[in-house]
Protein backbone atom coordinates (compact mmCIF):
# COMPACT_ATOMS: atom_id res chain seq x y z
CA UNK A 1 0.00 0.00 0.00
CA UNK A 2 2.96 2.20 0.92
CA UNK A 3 4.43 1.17 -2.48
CA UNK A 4 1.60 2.28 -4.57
CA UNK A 5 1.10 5.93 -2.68
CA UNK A 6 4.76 6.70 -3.21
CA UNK A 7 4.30 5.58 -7.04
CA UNK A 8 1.14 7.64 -7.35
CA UNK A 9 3.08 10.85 -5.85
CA UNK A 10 6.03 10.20 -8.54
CA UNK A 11 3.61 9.71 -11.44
CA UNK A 12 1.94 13.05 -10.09
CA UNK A 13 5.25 15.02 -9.55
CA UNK A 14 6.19 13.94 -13.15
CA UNK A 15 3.19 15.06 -14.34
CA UNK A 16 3.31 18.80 -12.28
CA UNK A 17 7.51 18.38 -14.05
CA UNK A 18 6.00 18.00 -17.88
CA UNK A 19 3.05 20.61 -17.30
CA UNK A 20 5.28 23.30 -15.91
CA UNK A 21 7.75 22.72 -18.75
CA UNK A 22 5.25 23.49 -21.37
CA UNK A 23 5.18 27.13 -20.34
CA UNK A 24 5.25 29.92 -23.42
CA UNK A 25 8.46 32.48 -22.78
CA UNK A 26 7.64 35.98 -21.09
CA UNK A 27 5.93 38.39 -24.21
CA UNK A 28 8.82 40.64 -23.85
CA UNK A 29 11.47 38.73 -23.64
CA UNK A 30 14.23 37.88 -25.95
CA UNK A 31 12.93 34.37 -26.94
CA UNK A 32 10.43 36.51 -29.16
CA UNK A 33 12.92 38.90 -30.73
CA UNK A 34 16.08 37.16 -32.43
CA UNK A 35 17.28 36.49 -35.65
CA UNK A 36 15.69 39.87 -37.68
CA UNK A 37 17.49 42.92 -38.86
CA UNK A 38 15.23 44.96 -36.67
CA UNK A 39 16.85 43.39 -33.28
CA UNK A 40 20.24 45.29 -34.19
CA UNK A 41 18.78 48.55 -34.86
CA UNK A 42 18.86 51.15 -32.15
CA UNK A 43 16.86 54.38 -32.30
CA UNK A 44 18.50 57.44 -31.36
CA UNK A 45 17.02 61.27 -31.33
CA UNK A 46 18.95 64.34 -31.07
CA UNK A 47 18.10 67.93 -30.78
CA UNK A 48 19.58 70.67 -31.88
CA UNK A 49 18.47 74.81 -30.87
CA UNK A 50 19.38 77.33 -33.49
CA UNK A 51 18.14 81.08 -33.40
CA UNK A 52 15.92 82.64 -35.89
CA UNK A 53 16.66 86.54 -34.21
CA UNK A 54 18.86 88.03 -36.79
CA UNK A 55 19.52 86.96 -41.41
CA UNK A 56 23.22 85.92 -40.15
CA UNK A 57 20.93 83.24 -38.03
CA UNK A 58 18.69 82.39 -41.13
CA UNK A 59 22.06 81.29 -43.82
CA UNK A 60 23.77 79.65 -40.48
CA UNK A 61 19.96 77.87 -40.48
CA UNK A 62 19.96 77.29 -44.22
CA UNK A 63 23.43 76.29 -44.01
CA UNK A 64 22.42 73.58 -41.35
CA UNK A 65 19.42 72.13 -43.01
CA UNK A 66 21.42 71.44 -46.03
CA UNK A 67 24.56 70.19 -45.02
CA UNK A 68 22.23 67.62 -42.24
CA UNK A 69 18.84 67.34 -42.89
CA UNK A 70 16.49 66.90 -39.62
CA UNK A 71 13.68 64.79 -39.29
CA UNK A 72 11.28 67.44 -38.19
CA UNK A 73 11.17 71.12 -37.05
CA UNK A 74 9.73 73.39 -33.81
CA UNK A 75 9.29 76.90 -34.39
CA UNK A 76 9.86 79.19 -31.31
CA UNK A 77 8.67 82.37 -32.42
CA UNK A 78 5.30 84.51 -32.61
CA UNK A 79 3.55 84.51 -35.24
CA UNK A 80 3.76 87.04 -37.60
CA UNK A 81 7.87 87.65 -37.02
CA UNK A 82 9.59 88.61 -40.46
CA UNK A 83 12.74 86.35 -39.29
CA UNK A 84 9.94 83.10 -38.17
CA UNK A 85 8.01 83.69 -41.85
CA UNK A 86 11.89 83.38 -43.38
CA UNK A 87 12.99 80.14 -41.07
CA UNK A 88 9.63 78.94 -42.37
CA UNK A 89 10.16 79.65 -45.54
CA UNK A 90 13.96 77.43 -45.14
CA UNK A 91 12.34 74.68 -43.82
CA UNK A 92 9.43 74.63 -45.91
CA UNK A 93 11.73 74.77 -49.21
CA UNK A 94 13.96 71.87 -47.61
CA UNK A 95 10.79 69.91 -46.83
CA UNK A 96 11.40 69.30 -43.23
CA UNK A 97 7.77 69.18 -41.53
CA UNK A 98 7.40 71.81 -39.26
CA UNK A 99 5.20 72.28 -35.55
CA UNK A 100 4.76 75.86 -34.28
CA UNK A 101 5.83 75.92 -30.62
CA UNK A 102 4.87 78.01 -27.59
CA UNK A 103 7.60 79.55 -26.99
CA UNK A 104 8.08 82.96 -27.97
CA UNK A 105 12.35 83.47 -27.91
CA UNK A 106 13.11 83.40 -31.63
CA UNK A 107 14.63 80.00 -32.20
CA UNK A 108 13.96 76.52 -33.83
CA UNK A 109 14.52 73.08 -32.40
CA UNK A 110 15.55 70.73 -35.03
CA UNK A 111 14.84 67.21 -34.28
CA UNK A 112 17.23 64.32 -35.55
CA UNK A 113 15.84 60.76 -35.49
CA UNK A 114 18.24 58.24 -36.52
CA UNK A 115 18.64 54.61 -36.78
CA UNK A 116 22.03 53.09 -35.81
CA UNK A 117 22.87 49.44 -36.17
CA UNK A 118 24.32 47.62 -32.97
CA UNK A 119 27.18 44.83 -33.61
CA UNK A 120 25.77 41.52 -32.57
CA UNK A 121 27.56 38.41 -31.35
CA UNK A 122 28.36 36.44 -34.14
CA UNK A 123 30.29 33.38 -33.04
CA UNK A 124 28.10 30.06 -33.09
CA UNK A 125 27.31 28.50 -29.83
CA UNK A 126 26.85 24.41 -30.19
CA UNK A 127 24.83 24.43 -26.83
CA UNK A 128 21.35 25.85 -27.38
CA UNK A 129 19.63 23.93 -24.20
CA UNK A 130 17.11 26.41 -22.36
CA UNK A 131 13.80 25.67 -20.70
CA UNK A 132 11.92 26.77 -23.81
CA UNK A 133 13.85 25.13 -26.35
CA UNK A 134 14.79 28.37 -28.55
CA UNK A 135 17.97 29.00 -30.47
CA UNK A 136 21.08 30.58 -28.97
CA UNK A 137 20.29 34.77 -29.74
CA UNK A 138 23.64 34.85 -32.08
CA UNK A 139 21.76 32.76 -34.79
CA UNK A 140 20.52 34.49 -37.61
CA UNK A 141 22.84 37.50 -36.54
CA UNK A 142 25.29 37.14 -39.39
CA UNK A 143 22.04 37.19 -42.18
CA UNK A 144 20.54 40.70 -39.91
CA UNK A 145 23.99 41.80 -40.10
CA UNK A 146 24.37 41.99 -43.79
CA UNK A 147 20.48 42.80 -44.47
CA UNK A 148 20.94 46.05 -42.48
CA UNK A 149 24.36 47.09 -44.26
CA UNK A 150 22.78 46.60 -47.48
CA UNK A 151 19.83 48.73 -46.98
CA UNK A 152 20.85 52.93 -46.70
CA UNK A 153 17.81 54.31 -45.71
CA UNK A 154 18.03 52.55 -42.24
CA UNK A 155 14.67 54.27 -41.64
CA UNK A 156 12.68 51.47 -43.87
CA UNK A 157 13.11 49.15 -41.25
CA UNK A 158 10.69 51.34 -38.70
CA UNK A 159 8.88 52.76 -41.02
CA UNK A 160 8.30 51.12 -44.39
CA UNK A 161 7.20 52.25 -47.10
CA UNK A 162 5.74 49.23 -48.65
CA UNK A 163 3.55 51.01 -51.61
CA UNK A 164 5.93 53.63 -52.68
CA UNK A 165 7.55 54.72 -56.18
CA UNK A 166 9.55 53.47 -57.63
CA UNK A 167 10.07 50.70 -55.64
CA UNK A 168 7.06 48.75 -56.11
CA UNK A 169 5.94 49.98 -59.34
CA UNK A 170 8.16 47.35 -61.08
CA UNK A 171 6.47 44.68 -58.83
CA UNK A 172 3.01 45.43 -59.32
CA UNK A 173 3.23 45.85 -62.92
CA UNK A 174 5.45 41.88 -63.06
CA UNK A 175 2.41 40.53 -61.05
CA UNK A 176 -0.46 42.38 -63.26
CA UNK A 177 1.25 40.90 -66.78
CA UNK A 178 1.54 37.59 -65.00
CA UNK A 179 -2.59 37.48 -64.24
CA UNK A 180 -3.51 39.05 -67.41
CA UNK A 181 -4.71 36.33 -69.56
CA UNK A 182 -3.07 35.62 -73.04
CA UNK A 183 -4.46 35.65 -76.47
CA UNK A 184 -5.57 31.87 -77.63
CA UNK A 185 -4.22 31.69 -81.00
CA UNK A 186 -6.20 29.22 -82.73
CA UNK A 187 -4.47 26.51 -84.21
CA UNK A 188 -4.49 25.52 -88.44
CA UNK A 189 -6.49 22.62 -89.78
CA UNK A 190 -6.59 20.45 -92.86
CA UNK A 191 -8.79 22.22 -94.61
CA UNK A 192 -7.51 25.44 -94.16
CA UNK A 193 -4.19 26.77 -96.01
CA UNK A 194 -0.98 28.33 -94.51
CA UNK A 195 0.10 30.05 -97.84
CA UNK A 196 -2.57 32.34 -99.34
CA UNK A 197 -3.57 33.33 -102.93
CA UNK A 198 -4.01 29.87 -104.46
């Protein structure tokens, strides 16, 4: 009898063992995010004040805005200032979108948002044992690596654009010719003569 309740409490403590093993991985952890170009990319912002008070200010501006081009703009000025129209005016021709701000002290915040890609640990590790049975983070790291380097805009891989010209005008057009349907040419019979006139 003794026998039997200690085998019933193994069975049951192997049981509790395979149930607590079939677990999913914490949502944010990094189980979920391996192996993609987008788990090398870091997002960094930078800001950058610049006044708008005298027309030395405005070519240092213009000067600025086309040497590094800024993600977006913040006007500081009130409205109706010759030298906020002009900054304006720079910003608009460069088009860098542009918020008015509150602030009434004759400068413009220019706001940098770039993408930077992190080195990731590239050497292969044989031993891949974990409680969820995923793949060491390293794999796929060599493939991210060289999809990232090969793309300039780093940007696409936040924001895409998936739709735009020209990129997928090429695409769309392959895929329309391959569903249009082609002419059935209709094939010659006996009766019916390939050379004409006789």
């Amino acid at each position: 009898m003794q026998r039997m309740n200690s085998l019933r409490s193994m069975v049951l403590a192997t049981g509790l063992l395979a149930l607590a093993a079939c677990g999913q991985p914490p949502a944010n952890s990094a189980f979920l995010n391996r192996g993609g170009p987008e788990s090398i990319l870091d997002v960094s912002s930078e800001v950058v004040n610049l006044s708008t008070a005298s027309k030395s200010d405005l070519v240092d501006l213009a000067t600025w805005v086309e040497k590094d081009r800024p993600t977006r703009a913040q006007l500081n000025c009130q409205a109706g200032n010759r030298n906020c129209t002009d900054a304006q005016k720079i910003l608009d021709l460069s088009g860098i979108p542009t918020v008015d701000g509150a602030g009434s002290e004759d400068t413009v915040t220019l706001v940098y948002e770039r993408i930077l890609a992190r080195d990731c640990n590239q050497r292969y590790v044989d031993n891949p044992y974990n409680y969820y049975n995923t793949n060491h983070p390293s794999l796929g790291c060599a493939t991210a690596a060289n999809m990232v380097q090969h793309v300039t805009n780093k940007q696409e891989f936040v924001s895409p654009n998936l739709s735009d010209d020209p990129s997928a005008t090429r695409a769309i057009n392959d895929y329309r010719r391959a569903h249009t349907p082609r002419p059935v040419i209709p094939s010659y019979t006996i009766n019916e003569s390939a050379i004409s006139g006789n």
